[in-house]
C-alpha atoms as a PDB file:
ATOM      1  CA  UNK A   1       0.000   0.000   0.000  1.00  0.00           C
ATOM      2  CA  UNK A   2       0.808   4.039  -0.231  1.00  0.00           C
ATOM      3  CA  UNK A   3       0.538   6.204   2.070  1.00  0.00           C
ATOM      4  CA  UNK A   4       1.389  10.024   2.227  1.00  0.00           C
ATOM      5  CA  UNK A   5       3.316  11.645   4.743  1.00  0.00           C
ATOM      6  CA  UNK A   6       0.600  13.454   6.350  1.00  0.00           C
ATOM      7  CA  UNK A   7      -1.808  10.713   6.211  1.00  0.00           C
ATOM      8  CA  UNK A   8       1.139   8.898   9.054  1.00  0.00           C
ATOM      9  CA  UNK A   9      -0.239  12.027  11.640  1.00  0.00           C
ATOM     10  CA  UNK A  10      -2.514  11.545  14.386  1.00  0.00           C
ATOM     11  CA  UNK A  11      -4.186   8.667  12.724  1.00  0.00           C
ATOM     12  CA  UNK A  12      -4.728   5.097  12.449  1.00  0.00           C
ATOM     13  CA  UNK A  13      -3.080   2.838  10.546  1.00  0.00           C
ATOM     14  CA  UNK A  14      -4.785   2.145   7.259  1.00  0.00           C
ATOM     15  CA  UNK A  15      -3.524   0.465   4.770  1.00  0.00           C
ATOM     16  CA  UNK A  16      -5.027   0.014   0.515  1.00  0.00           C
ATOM     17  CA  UNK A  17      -3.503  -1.322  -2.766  1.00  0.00           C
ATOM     18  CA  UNK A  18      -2.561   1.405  -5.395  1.00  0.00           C
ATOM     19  CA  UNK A  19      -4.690  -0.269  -7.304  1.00  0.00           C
ATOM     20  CA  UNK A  20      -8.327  -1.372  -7.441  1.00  0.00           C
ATOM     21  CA  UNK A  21      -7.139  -4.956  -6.961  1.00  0.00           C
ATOM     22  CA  UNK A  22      -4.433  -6.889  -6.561  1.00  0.00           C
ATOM     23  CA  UNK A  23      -3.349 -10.941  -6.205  1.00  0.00           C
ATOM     24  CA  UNK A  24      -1.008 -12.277  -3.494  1.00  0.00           C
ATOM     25  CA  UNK A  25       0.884 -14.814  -4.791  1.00  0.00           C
ATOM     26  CA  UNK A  26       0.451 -17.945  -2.641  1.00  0.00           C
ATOM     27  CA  UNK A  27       2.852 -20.596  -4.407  1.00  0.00           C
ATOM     28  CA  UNK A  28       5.796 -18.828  -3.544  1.00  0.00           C
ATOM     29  CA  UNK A  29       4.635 -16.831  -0.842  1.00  0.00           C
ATOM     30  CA  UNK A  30       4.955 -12.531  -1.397  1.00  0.00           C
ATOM     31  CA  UNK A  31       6.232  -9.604   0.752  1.00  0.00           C
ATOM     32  CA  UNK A  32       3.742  -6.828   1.971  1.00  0.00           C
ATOM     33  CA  UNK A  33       5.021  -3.439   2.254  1.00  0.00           C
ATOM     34  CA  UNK A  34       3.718   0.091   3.235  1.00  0.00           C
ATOM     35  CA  UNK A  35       5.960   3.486   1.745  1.00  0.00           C
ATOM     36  CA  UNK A  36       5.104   6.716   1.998  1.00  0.00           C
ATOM     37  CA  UNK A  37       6.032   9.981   0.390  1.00  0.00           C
ATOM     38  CA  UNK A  38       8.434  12.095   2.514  1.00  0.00           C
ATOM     39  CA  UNK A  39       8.443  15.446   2.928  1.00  0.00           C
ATOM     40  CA  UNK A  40      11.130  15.446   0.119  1.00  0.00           C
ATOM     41  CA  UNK A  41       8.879  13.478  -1.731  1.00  0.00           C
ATOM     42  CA  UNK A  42      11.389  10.418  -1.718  1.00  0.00           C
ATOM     43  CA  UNK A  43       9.539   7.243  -1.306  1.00  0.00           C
ATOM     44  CA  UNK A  44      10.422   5.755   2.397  1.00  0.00           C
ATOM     45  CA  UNK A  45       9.645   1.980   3.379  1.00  0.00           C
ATOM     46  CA  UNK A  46       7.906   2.557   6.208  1.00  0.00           C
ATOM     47  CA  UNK A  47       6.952  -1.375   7.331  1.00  0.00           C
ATOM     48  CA  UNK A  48       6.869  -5.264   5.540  1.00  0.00           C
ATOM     49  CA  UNK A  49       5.658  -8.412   6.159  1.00  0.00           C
ATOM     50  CA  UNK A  50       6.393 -12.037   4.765  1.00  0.00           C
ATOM     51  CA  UNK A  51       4.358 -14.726   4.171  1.00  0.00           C
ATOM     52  CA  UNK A  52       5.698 -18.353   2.749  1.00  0.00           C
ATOM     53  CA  UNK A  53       4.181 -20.564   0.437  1.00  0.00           C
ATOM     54  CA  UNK A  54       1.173 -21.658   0.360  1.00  0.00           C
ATOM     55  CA  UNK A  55      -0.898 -20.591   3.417  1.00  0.00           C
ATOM     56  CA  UNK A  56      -3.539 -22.570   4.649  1.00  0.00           C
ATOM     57  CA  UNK A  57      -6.898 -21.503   3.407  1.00  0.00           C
ATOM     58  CA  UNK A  58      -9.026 -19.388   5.481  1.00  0.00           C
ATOM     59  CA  UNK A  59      -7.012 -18.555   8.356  1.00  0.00           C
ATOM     60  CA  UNK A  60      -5.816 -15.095   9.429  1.00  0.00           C
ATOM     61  CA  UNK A  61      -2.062 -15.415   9.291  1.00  0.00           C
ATOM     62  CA  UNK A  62      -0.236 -13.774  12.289  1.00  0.00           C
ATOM     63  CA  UNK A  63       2.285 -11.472  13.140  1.00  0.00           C
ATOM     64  CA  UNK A  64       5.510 -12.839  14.539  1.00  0.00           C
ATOM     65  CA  UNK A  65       8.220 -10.180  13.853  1.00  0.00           C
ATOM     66  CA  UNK A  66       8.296  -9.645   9.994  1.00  0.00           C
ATOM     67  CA  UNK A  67       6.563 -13.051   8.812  1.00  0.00           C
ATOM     68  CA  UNK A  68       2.986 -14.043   8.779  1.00  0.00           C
ATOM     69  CA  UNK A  69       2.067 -17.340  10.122  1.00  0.00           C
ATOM     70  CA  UNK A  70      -0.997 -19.446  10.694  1.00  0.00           C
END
């Protein structure tokens, strides 16, 4: 997801695709990541995730330092 500098103050985190839609790739598992726009307007990685291959289905994956798991 994208998110703008100001949109990081005094808020929630929120989180959305760039686009409309998108696919996670669950064969080979994918990498989540939130950037923003600096006040420089440099993109900054501001967080990621990991997840490994194939997931099980229908589970929320969890949190455990920078990978997901079931």
């Amino acid at each position: 997801g994208i998110m703008l500098s100001e949109d990081r103050l005094e808020v929630d985190w929120h989180s959305y695709a760039e686009k409309g839609n998108f696919v996670l790739n669950n064969d080979c598992g994918d990498v989540l990541s939130i950037w923003y726009k600096d006040t420089s307007n440099k993109w900054q990685k501001d967080d990621e995730a990991i997840y490994l291959s194939n997931p099980p289905e229908g589970v929320i994956l969890q949190r455990v330092g920078n990978l997901l798991v079931a």
